[in-house]
C-alpha atoms as a PDB file:
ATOM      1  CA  UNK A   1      -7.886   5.431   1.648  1.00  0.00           C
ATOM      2  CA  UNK A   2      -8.075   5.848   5.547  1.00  0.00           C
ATOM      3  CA  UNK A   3      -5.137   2.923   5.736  1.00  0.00           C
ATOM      4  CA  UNK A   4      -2.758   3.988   3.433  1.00  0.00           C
ATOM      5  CA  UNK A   5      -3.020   7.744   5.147  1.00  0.00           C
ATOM      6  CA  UNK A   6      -2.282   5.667   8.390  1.00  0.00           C
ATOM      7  CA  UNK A   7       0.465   4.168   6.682  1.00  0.00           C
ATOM      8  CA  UNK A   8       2.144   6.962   5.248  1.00  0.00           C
ATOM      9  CA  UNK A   9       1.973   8.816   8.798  1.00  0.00           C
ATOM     10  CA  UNK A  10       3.038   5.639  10.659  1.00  0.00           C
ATOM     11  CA  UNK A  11       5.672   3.814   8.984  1.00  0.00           C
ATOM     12  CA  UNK A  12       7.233   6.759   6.660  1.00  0.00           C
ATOM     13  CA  UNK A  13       6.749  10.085   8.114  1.00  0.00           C
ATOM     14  CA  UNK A  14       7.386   8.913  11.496  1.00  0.00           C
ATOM     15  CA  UNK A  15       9.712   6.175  11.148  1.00  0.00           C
ATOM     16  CA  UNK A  16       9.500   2.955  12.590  1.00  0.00           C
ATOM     17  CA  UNK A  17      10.178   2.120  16.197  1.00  0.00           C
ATOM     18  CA  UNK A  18       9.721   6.219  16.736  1.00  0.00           C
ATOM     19  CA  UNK A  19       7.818   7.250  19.903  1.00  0.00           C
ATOM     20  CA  UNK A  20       6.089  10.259  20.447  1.00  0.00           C
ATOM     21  CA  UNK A  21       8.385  12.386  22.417  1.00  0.00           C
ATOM     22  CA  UNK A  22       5.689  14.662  24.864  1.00  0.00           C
ATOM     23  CA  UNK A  23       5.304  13.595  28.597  1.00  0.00           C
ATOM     24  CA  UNK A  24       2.234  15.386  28.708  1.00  0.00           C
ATOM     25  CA  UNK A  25      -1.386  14.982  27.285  1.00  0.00           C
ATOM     26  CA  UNK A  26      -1.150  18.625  25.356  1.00  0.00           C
ATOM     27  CA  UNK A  27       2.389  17.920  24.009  1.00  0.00           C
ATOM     28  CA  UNK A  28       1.310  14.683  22.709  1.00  0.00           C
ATOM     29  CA  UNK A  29      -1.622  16.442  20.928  1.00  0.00           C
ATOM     30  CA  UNK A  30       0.573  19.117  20.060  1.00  0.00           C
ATOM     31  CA  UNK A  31       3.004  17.108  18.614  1.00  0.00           C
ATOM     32  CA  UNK A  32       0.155  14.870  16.402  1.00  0.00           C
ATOM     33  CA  UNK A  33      -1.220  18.012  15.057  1.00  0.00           C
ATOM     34  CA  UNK A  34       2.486  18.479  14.146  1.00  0.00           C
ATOM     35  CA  UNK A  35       2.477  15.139  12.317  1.00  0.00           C
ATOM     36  CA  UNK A  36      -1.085  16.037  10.737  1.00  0.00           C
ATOM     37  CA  UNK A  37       0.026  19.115   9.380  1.00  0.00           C
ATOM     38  CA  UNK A  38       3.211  18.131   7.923  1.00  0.00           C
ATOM     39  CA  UNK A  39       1.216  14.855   5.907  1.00  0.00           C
ATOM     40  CA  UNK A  40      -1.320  17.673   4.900  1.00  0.00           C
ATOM     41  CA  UNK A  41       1.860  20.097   3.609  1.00  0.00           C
ATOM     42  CA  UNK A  42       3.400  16.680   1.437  1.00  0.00           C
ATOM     43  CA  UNK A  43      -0.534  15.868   0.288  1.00  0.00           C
ATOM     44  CA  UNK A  44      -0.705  19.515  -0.899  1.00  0.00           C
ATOM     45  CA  UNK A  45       2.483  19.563  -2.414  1.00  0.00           C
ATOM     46  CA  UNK A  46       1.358  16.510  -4.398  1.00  0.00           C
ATOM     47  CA  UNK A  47      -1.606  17.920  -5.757  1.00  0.00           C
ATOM     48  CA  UNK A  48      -0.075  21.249  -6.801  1.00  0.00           C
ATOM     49  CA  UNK A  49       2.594  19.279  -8.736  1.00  0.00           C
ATOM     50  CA  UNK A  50       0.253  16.955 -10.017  1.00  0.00           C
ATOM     51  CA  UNK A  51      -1.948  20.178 -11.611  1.00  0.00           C
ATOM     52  CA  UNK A  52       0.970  22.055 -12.308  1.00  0.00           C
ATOM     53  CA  UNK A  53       1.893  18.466 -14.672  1.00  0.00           C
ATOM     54  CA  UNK A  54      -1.264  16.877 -16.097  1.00  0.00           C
ATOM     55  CA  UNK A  55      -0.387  14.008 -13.689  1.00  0.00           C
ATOM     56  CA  UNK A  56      -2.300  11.740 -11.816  1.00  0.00           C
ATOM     57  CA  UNK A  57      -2.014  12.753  -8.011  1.00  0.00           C
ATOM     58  CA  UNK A  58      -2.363   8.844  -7.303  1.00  0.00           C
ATOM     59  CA  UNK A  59       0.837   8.271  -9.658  1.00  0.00           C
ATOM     60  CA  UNK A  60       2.893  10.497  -7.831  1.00  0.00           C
ATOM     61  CA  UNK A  61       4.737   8.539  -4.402  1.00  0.00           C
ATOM     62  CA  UNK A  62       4.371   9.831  -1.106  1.00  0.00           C
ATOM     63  CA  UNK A  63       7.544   8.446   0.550  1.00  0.00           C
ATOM     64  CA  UNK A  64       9.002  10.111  -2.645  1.00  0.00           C
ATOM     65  CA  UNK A  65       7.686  13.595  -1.987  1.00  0.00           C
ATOM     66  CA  UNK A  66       8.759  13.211   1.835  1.00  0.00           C
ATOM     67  CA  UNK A  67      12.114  12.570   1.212  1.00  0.00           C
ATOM     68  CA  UNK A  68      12.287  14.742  -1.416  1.00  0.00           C
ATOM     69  CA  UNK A  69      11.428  17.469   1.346  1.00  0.00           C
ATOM     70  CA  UNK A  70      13.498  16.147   3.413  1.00  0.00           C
ATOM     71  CA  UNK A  71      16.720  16.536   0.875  1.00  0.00           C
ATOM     72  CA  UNK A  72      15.629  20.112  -0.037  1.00  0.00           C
ATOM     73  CA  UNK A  73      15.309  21.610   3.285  1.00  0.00           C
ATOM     74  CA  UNK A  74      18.736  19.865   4.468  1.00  0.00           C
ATOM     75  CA  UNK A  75      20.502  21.293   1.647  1.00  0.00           C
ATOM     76  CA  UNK A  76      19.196  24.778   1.192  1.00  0.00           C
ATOM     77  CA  UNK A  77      17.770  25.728   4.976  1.00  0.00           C
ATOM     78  CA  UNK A  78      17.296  29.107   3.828  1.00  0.00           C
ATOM     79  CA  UNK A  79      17.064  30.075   0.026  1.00  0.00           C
ATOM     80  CA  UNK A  80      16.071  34.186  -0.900  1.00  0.00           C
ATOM     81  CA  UNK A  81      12.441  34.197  -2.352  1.00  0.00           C
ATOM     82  CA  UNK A  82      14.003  35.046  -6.003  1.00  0.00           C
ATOM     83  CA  UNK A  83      14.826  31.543  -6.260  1.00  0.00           C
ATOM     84  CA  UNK A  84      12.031  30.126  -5.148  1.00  0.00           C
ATOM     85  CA  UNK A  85      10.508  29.087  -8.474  1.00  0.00           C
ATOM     86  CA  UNK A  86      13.610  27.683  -9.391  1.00  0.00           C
ATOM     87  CA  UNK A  87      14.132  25.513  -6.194  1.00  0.00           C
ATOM     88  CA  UNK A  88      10.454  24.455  -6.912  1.00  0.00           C
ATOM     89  CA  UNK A  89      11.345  23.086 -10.694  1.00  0.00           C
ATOM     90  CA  UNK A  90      14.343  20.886  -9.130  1.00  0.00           C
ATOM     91  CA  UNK A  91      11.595  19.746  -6.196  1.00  0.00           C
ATOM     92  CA  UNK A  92       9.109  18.733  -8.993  1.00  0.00           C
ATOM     93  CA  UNK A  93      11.915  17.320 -11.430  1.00  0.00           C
ATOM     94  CA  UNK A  94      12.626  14.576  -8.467  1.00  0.00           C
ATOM     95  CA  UNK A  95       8.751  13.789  -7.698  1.00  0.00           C
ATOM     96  CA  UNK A  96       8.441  13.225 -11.023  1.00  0.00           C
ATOM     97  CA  UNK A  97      11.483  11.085 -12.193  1.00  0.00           C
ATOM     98  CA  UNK A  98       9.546   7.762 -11.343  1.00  0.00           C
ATOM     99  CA  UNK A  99       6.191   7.678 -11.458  1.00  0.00           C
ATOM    100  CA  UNK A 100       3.920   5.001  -9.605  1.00  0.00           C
ATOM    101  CA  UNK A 101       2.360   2.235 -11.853  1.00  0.00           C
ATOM    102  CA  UNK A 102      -1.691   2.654 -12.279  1.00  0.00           C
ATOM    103  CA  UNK A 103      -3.410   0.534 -10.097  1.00  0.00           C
ATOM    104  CA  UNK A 104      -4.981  -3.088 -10.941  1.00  0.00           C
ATOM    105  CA  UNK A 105      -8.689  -3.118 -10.314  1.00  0.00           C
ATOM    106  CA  UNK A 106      -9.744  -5.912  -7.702  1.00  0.00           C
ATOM    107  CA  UNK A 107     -10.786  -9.187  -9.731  1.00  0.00           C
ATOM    108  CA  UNK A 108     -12.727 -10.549  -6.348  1.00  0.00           C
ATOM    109  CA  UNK A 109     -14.377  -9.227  -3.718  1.00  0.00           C
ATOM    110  CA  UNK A 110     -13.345  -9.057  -0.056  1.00  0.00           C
ATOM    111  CA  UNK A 111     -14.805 -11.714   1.739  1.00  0.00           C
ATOM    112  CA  UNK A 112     -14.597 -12.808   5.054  1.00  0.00           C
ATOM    113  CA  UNK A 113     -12.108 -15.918   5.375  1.00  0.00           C
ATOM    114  CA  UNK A 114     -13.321 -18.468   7.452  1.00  0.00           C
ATOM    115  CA  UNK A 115     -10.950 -19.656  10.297  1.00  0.00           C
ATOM    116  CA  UNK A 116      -8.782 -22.496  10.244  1.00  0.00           C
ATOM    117  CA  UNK A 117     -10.036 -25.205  12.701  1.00  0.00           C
ATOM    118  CA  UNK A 118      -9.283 -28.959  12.942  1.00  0.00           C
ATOM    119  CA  UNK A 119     -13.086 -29.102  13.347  1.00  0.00           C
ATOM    120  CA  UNK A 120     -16.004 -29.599  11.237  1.00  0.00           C
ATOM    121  CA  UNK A 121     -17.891 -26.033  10.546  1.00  0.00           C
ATOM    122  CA  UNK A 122     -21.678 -26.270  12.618  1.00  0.00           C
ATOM    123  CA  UNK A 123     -23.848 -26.071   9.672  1.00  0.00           C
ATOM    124  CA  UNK A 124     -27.432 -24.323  10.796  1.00  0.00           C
ATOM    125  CA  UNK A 125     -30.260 -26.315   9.605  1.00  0.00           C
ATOM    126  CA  UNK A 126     -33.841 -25.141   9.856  1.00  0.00           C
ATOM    127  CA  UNK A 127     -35.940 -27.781  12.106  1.00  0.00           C
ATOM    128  CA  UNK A 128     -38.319 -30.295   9.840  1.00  0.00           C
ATOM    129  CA  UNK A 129     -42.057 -29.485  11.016  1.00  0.00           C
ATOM    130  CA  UNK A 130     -44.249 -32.348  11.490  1.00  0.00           C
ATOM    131  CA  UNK A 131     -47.217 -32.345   9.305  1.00  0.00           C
ATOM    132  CA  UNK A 132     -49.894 -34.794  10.275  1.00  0.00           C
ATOM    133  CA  UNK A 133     -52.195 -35.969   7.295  1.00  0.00           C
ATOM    134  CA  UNK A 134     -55.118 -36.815   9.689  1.00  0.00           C
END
């Protein structure tokens, strides 16, 4: 769970080869709070459209919902709060167009892979005690 959150902040919220833009120890914090809150504002928006639904929340795409964000706020900056509902139905009619396939349950276990070596692996042998019959 903890990887895919990294990955959604990482690699799709931020973009790829994007640095963070702060010379200074409290705008950098400043501007990952920024980051945090904005991932917690698209999580939110998932699960309220997910209710609002019957959906899955796990069925609905994140890099969906972002860009879907993304397109609304471009194109209406500023929208009176009559048509707010309205601008809400289009917002959940494009999260919703696709849905994400269910997920396959794992068949195996992780397991830690053993690595490659042109040399035999040290087996550990317990040492043969002596018994004297005497």
């Amino acid at each position: 769970m903890f990887e895919s959150s990294f990955d959604e902040l990482k690699t799709h919220q931020r973009g790829l080869d994007v640095v963070l833009r702060s010379k200074t120890p409290d705008g950098v914090l400043q501007e990952i709070y920024g980051y945090l809150c904005a991932h917690y504002a698209i999580r939110s928006l998932i699960g309220t459209v997910a209710a609002d639904f019957d959906e899955d929340p796990l069925h609905l795409s994140f890099t969906r919902t972002l860009r879907a964000a993304r397109r609304s706020l471009a194109a209406r900056p500023a929208f009176p709060p009559h048509k707010l509902a309205e601008a809400f139905t289009i917002f959940c009619q494009e999260i919703l167009h696709e849905l994400l396939p269910q997920r396959r349950q794992r068949t195996v276990p992780r397991a830690v892979k053993r690595k490659m070596s042109n040399w035999p692996l040290k087996k550990h042998t317990k040492p043969q005690s002596k018994r004297y019959w005497g």
